[in-house]
PDB file of N, CA and C in Angstrom:
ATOM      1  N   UNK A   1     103.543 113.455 110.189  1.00  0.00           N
ATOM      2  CA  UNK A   1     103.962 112.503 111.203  1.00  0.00           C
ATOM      3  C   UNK A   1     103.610 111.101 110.727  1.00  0.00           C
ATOM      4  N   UNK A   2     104.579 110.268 110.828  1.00  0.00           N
ATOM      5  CA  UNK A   2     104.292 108.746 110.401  1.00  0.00           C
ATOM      6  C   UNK A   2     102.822 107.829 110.870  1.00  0.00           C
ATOM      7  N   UNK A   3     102.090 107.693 110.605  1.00  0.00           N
ATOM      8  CA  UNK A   3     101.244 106.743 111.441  1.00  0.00           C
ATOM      9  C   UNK A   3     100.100 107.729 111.494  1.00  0.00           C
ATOM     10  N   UNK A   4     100.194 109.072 111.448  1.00  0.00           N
ATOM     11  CA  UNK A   4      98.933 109.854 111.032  1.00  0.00           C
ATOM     12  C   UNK A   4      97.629 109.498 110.853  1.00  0.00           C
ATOM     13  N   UNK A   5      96.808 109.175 111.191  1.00  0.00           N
ATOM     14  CA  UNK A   5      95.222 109.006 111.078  1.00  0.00           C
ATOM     15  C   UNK A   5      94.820 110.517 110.190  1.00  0.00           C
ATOM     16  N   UNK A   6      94.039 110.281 108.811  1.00  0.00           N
ATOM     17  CA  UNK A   6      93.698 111.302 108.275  1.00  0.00           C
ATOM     18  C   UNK A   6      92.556 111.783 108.417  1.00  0.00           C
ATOM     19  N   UNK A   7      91.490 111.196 108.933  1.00  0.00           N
ATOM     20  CA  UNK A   7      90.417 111.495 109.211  1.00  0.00           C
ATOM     21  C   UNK A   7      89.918 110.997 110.681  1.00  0.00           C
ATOM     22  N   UNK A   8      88.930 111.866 111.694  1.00  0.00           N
ATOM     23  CA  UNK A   8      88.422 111.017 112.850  1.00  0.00           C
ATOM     24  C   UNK A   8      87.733 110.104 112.406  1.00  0.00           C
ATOM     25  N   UNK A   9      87.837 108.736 113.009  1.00  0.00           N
ATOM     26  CA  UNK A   9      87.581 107.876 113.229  1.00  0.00           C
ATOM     27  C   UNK A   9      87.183 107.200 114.568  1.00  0.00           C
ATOM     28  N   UNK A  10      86.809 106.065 114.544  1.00  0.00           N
ATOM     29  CA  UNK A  10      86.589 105.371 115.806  1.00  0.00           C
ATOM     30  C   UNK A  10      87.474 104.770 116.326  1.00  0.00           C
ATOM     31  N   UNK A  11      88.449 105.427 117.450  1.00  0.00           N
ATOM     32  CA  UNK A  11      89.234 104.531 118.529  1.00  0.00           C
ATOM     33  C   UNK A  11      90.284 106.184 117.906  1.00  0.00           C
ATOM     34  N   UNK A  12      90.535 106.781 117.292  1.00  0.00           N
ATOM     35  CA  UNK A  12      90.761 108.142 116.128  1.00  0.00           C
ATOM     36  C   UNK A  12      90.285 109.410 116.171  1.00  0.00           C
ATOM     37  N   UNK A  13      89.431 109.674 117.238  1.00  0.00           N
ATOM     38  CA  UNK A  13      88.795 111.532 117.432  1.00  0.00           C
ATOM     39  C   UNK A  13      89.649 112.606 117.129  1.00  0.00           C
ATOM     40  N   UNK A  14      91.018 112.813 117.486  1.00  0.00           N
ATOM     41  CA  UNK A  14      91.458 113.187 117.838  1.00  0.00           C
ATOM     42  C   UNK A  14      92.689 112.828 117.535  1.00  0.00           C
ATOM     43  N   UNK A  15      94.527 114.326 117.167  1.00  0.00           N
ATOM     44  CA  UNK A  15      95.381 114.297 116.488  1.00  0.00           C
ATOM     45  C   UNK A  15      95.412 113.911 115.026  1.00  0.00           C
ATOM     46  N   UNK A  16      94.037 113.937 114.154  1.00  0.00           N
ATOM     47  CA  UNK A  16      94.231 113.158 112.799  1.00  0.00           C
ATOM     48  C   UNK A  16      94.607 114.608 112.125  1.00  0.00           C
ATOM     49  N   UNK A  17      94.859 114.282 110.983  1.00  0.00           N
ATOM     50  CA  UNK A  17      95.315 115.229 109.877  1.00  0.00           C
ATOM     51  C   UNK A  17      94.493 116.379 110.113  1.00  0.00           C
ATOM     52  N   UNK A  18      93.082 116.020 109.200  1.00  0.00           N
ATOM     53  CA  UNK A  18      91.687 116.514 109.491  1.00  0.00           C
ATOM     54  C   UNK A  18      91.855 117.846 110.258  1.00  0.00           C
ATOM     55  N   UNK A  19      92.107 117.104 111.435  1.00  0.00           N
ATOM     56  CA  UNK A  19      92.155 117.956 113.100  1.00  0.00           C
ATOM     57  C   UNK A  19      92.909 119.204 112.888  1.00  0.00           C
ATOM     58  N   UNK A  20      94.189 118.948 112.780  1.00  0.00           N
ATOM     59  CA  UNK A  20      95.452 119.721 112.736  1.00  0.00           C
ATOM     60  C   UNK A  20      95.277 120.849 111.506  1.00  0.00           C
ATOM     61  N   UNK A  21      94.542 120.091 110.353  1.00  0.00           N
ATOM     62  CA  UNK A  21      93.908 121.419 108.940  1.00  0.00           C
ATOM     63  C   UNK A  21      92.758 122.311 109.764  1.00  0.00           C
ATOM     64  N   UNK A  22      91.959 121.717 110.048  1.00  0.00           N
ATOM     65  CA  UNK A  22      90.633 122.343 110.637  1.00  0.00           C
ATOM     66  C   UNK A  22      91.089 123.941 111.098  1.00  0.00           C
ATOM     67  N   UNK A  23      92.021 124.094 111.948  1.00  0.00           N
ATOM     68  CA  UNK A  23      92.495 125.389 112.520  1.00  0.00           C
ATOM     69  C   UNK A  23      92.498 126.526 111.461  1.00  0.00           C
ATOM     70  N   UNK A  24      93.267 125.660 110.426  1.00  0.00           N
ATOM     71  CA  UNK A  24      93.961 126.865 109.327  1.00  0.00           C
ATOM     72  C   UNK A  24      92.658 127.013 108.151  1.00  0.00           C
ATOM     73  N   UNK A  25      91.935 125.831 107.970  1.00  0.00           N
ATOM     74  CA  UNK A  25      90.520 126.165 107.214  1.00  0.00           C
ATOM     75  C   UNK A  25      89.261 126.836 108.120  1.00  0.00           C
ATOM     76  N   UNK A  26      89.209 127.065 109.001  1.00  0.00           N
ATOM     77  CA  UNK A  26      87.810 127.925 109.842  1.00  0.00           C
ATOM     78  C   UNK A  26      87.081 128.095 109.547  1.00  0.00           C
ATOM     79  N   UNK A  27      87.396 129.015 108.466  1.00  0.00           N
ATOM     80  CA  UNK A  27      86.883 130.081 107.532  1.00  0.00           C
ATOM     81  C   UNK A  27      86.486 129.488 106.333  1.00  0.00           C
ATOM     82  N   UNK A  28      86.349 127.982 106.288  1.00  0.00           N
ATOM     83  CA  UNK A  28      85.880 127.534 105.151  1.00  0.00           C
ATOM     84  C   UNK A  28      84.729 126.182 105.156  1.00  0.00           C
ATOM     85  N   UNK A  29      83.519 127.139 105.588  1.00  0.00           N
ATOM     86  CA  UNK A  29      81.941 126.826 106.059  1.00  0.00           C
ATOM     87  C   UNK A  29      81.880 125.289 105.882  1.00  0.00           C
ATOM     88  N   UNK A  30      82.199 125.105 104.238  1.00  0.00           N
ATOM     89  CA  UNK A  30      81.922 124.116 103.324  1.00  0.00           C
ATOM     90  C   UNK A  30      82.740 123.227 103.755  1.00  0.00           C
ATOM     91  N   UNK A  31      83.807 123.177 103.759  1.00  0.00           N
ATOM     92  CA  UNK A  31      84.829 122.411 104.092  1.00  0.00           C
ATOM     93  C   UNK A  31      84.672 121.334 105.415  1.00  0.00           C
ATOM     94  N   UNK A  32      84.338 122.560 106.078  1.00  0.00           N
ATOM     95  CA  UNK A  32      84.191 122.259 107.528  1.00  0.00           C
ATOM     96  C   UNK A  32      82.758 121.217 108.368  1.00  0.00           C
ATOM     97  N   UNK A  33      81.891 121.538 107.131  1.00  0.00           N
ATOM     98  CA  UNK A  33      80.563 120.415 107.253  1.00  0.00           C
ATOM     99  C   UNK A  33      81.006 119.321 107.091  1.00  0.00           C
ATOM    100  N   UNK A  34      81.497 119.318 105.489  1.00  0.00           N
ATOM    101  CA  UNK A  34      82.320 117.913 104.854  1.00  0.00           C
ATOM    102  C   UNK A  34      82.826 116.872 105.606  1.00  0.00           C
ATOM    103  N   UNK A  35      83.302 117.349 107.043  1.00  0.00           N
ATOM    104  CA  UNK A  35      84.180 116.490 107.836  1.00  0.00           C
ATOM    105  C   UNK A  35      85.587 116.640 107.363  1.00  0.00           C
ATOM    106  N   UNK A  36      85.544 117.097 105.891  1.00  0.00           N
ATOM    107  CA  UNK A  36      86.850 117.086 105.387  1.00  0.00           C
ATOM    108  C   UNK A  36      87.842 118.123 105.380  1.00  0.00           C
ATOM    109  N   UNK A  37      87.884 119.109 105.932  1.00  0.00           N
ATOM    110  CA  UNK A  37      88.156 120.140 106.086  1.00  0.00           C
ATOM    111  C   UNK A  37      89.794 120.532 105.198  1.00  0.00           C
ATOM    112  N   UNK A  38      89.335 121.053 103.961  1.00  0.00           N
ATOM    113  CA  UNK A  38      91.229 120.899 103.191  1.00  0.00           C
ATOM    114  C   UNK A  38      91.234 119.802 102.494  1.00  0.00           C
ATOM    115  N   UNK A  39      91.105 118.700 103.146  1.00  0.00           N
ATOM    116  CA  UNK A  39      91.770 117.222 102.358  1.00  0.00           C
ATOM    117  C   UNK A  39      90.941 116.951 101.538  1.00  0.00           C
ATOM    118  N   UNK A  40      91.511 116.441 100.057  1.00  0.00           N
ATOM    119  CA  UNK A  40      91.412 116.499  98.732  1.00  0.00           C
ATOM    120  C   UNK A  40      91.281 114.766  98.863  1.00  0.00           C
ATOM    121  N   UNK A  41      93.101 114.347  98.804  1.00  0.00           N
ATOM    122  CA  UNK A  41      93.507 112.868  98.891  1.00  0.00           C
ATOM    123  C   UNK A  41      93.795 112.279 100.371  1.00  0.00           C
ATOM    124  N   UNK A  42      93.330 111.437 100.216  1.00  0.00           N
ATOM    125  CA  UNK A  42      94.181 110.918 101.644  1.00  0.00           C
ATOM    126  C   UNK A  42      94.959 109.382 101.190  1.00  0.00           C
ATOM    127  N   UNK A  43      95.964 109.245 102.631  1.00  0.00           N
ATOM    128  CA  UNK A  43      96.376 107.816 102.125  1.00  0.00           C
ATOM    129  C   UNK A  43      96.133 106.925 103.176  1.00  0.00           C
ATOM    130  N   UNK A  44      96.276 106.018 102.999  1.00  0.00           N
ATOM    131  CA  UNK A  44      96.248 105.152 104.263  1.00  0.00           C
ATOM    132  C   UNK A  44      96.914 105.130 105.455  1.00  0.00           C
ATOM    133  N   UNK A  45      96.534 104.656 106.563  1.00  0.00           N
ATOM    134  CA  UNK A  45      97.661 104.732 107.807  1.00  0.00           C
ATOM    135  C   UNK A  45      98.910 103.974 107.567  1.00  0.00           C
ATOM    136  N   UNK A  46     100.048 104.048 107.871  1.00  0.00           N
ATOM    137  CA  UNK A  46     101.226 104.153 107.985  1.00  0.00           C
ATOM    138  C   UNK A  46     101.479 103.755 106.569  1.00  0.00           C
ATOM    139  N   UNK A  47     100.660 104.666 105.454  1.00  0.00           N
ATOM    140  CA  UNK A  47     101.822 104.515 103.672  1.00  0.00           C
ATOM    141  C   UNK A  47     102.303 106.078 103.911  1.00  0.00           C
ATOM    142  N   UNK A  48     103.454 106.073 103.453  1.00  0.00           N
ATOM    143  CA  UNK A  48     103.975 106.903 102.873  1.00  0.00           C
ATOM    144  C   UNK A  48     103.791 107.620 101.912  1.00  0.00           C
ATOM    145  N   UNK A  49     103.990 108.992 102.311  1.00  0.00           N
ATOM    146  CA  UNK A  49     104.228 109.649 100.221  1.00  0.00           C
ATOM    147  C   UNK A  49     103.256 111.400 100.849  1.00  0.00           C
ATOM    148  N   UNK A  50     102.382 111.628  99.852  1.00  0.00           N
ATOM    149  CA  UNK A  50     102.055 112.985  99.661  1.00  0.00           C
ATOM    150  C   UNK A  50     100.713 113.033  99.606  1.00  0.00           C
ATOM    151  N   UNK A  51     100.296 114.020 100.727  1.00  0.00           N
ATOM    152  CA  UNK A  51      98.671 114.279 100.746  1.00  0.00           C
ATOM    153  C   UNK A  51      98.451 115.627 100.294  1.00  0.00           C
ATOM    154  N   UNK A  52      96.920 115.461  99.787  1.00  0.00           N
ATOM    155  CA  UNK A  52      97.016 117.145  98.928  1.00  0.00           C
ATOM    156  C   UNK A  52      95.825 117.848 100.122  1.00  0.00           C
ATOM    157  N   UNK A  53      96.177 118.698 100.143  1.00  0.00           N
ATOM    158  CA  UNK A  53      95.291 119.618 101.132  1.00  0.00           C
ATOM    159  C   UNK A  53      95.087 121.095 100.360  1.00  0.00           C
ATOM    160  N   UNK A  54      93.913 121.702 100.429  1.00  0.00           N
ATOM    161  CA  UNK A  54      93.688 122.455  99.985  1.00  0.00           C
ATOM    162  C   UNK A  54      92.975 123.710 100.785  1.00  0.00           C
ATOM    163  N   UNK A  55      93.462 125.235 100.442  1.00  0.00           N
ATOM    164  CA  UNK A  55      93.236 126.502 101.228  1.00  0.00           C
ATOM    165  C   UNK A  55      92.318 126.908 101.517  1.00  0.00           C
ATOM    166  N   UNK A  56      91.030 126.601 100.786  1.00  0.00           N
ATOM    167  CA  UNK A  56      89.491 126.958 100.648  1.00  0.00           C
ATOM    168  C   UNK A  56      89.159 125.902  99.711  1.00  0.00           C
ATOM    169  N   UNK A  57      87.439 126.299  99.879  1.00  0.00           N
ATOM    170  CA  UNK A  57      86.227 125.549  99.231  1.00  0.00           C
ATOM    171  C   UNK A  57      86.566 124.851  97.810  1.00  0.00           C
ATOM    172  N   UNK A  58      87.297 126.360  97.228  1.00  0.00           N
ATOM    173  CA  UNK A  58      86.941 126.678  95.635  1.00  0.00           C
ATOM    174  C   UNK A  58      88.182 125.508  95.222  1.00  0.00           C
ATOM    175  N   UNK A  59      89.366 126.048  95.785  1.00  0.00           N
ATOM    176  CA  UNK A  59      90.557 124.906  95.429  1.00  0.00           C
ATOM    177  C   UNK A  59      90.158 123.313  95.716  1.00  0.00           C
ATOM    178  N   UNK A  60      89.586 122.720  97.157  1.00  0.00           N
ATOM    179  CA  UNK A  60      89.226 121.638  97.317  1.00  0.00           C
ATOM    180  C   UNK A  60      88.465 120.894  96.244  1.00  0.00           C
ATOM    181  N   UNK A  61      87.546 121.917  95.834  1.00  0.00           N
ATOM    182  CA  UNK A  61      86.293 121.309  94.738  1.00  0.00           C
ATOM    183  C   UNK A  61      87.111 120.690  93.650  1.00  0.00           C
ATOM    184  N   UNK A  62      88.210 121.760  92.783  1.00  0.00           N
ATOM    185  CA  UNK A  62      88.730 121.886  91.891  1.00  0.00           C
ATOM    186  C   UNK A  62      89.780 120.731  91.854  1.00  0.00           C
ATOM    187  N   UNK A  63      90.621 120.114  92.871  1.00  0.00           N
ATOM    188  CA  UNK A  63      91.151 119.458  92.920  1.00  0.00           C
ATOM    189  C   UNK A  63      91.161 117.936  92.788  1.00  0.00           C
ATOM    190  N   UNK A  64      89.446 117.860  93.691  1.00  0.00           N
ATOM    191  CA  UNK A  64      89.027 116.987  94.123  1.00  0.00           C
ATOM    192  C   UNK A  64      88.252 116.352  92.489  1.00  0.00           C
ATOM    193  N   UNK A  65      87.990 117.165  91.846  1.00  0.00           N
ATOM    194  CA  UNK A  65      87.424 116.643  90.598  1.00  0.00           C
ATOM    195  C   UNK A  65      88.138 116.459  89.670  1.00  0.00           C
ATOM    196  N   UNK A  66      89.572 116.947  90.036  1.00  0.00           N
ATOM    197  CA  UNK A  66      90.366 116.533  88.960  1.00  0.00           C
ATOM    198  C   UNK A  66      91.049 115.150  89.414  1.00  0.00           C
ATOM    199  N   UNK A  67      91.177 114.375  90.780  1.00  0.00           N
ATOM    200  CA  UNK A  67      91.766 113.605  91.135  1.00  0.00           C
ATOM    201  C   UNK A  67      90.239 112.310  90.639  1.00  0.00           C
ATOM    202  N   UNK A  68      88.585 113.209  90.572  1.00  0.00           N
ATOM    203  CA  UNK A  68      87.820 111.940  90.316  1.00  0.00           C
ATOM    204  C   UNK A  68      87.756 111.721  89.187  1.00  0.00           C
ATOM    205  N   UNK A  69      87.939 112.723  88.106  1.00  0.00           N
ATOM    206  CA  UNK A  69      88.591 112.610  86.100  1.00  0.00           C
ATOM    207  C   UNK A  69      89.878 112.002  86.151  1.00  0.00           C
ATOM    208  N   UNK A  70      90.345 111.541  86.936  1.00  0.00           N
ATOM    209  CA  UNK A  70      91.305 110.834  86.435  1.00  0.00           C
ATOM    210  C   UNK A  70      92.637 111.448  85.918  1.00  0.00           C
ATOM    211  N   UNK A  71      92.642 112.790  86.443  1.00  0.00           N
ATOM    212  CA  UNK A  71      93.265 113.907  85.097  1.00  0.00           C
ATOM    213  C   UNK A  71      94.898 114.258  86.021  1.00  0.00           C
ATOM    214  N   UNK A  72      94.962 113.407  87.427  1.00  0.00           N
ATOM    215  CA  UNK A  72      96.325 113.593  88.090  1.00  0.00           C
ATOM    216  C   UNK A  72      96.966 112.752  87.871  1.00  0.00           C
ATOM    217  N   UNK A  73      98.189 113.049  87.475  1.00  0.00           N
ATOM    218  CA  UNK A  73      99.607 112.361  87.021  1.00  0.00           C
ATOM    219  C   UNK A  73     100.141 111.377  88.301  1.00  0.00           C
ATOM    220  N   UNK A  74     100.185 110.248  89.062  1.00  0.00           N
ATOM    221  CA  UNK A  74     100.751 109.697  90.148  1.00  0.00           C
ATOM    222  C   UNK A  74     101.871 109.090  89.761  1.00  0.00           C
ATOM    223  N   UNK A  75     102.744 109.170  90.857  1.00  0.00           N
ATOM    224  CA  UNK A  75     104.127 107.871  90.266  1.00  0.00           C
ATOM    225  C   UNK A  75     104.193 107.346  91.675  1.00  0.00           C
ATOM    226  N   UNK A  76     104.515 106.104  91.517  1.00  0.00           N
ATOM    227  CA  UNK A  76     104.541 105.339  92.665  1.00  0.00           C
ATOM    228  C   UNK A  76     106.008 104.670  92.575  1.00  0.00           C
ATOM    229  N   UNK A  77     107.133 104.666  93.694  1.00  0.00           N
ATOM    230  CA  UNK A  77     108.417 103.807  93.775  1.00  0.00           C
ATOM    231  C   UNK A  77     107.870 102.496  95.002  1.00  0.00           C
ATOM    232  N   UNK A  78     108.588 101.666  94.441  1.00  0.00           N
ATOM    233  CA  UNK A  78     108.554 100.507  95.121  1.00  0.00           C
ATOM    234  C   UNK A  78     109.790 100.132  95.589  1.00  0.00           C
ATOM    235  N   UNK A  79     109.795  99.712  96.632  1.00  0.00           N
ATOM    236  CA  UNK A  79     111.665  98.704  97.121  1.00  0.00           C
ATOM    237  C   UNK A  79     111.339  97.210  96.827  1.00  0.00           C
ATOM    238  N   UNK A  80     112.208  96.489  96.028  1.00  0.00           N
ATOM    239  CA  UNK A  80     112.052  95.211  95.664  1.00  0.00           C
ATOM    240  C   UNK A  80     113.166  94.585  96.240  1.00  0.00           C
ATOM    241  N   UNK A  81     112.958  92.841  96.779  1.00  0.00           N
ATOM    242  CA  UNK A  81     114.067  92.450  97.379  1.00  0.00           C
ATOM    243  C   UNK A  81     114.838  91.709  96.477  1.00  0.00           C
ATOM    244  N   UNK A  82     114.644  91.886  95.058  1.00  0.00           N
ATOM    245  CA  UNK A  82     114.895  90.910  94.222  1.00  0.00           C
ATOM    246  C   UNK A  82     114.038  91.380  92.806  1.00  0.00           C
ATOM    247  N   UNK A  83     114.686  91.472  91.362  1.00  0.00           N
ATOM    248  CA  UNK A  83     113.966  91.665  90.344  1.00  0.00           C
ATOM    249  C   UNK A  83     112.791  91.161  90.243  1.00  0.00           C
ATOM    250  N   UNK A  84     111.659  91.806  89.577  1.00  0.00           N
ATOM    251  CA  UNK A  84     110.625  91.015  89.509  1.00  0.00           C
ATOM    252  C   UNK A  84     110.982  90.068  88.216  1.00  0.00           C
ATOM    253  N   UNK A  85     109.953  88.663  87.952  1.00  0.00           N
ATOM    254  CA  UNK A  85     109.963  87.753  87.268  1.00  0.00           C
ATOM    255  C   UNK A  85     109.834  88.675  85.653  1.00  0.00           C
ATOM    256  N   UNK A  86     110.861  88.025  84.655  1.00  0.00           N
ATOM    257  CA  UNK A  86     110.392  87.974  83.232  1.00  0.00           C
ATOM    258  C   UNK A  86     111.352  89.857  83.064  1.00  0.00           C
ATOM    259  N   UNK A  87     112.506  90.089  83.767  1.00  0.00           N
ATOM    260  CA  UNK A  87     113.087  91.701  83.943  1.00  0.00           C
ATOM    261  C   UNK A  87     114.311  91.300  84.025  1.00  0.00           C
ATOM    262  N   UNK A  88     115.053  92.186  83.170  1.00  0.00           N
ATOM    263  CA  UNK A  88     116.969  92.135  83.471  1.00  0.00           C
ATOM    264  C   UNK A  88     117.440  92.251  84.802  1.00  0.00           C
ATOM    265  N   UNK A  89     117.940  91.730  85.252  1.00  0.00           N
ATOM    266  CA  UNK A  89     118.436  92.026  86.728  1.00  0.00           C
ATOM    267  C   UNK A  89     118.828  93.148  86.861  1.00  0.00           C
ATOM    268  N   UNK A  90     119.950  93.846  85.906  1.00  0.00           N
ATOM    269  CA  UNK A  90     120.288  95.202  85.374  1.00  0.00           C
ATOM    270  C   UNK A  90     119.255  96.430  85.590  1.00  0.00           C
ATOM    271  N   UNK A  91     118.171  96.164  85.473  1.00  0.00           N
ATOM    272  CA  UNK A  91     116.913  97.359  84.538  1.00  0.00           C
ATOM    273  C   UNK A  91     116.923  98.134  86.324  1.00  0.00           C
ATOM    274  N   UNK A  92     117.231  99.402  86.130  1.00  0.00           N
ATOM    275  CA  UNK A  92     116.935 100.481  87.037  1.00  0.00           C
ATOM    276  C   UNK A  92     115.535 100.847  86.954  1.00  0.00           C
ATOM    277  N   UNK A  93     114.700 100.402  86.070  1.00  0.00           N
ATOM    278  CA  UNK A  93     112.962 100.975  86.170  1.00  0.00           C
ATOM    279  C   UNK A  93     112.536 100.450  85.424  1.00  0.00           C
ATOM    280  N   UNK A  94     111.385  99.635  86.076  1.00  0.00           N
ATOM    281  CA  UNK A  94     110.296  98.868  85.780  1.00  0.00           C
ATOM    282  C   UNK A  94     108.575  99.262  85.397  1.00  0.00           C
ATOM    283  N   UNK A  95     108.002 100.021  84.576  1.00  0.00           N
ATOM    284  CA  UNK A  95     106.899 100.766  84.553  1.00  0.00           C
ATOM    285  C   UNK A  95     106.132  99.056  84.563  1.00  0.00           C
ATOM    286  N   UNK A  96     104.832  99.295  85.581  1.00  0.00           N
ATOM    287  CA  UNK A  96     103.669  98.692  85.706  1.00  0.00           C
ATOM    288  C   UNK A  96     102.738  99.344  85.372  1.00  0.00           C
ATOM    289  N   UNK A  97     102.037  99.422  83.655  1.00  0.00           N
ATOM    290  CA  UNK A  97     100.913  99.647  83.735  1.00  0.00           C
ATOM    291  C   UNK A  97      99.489  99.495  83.811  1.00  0.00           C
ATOM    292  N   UNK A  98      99.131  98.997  85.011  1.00  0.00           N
ATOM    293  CA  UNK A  98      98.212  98.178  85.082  1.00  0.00           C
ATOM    294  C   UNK A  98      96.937  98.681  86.377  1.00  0.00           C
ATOM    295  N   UNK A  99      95.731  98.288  86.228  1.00  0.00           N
ATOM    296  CA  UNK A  99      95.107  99.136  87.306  1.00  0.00           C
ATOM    297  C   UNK A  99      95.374  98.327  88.408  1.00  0.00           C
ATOM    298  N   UNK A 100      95.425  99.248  89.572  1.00  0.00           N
ATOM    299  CA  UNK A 100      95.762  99.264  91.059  1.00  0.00           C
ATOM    300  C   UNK A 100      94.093  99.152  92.179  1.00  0.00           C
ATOM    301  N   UNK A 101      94.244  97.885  93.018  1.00  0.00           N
ATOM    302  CA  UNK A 101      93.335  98.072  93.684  1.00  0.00           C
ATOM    303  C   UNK A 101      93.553  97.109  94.948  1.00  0.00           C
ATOM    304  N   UNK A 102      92.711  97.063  95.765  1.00  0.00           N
ATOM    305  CA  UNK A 102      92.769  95.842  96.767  1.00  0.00           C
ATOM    306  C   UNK A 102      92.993  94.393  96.364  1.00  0.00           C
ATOM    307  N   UNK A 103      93.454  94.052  97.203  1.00  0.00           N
ATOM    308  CA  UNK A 103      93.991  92.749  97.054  1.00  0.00           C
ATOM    309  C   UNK A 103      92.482  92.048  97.262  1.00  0.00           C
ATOM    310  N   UNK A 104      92.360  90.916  96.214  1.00  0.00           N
ATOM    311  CA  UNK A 104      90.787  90.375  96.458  1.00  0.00           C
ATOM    312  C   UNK A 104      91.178  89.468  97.993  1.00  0.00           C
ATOM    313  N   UNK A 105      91.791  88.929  98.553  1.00  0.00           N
ATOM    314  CA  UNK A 105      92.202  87.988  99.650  1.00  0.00           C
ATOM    315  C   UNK A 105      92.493  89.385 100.952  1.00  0.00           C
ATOM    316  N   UNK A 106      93.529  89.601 100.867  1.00  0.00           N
ATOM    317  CA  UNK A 106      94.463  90.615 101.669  1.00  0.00           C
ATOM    318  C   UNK A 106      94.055  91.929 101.629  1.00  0.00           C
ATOM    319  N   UNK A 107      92.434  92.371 102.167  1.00  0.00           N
ATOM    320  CA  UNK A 107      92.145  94.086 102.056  1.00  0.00           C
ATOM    321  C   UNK A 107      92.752  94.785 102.134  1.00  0.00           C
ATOM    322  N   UNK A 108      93.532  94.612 103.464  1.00  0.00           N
ATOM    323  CA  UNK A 108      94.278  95.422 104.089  1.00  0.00           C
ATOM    324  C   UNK A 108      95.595  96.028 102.416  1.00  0.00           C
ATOM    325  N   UNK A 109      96.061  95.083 101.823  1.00  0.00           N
ATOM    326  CA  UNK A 109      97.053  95.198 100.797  1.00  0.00           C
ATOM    327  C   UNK A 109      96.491  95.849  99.228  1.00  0.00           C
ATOM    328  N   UNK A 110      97.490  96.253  98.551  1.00  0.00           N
ATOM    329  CA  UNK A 110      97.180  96.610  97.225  1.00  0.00           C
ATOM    330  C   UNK A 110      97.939  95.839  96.395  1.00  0.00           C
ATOM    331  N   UNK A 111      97.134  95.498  95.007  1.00  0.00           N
ATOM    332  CA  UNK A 111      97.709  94.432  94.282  1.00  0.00           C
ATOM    333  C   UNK A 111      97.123  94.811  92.485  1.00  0.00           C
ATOM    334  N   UNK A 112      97.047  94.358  91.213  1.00  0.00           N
ATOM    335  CA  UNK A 112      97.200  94.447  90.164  1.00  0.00           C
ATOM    336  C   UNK A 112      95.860  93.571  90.068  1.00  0.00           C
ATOM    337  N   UNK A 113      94.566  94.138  89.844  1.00  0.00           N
ATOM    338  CA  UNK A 113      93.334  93.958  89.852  1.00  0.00           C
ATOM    339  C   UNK A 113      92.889  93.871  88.559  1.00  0.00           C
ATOM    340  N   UNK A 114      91.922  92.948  88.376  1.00  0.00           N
ATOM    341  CA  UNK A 114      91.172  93.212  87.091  1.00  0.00           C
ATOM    342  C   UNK A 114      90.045  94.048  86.643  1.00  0.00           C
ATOM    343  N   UNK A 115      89.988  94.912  85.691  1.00  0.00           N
ATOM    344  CA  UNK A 115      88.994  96.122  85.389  1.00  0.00           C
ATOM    345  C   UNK A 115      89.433  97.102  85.527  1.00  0.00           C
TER     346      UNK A 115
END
């Protein structure tokens, strides 16, 4: 669902992702202390795209350490209103490889960080 809260939060108890996994993980002790019950990744409120949730303990662990090695493949699409600067107007794909983080001004945003 769009607008999803992934974890309880404050003003947030209640309908988050979290919530809705919790049912189908029960049975998974570990999980269920965590607060995290399943969820591996999460994304922010109202971004789009793909959260990884996982069936038990053993998968969560496994996942979760491969997303902190660095070792998951991501692709990210962007909608542009206009080519970016120094690009053929033509070019159907633009690779940015560059690290991704908060905007130092704009938290709330993500932007092309140094380090």
């Amino acid at each position: 669902e769009a607008g999803m809260v992934t974890h309880p939060a404050p003003g947030h108890r209640t309908g988050t992702l979290a919530n809705a996994v919790a049912g189908y993980c029960a049975h998974d002790a570990e999980g269920m202390e965590s607060g995290r019950p399943g969820i591996v990744h999460r994304l922010d409120r109202f971004t789009s795209g793909c959260v990884v949730v996982a069936r038990d303990s053993e998968a969560r662990r496994s996942l979760q350490k491969q997303f902190a090695d660095r070792t998951v493949s991501k692709l990210y699409l962007a909608v542009v209103a206009r080519p970016p600067p120094e690009t053929e107007s033509d070019a159907d794909e633009l690779v940015i490889d560059e690290p991704i983080g908060r905007h130092p001004i704009h938290r709330e945003r993500m932007a092309v960080v140094e380090g």
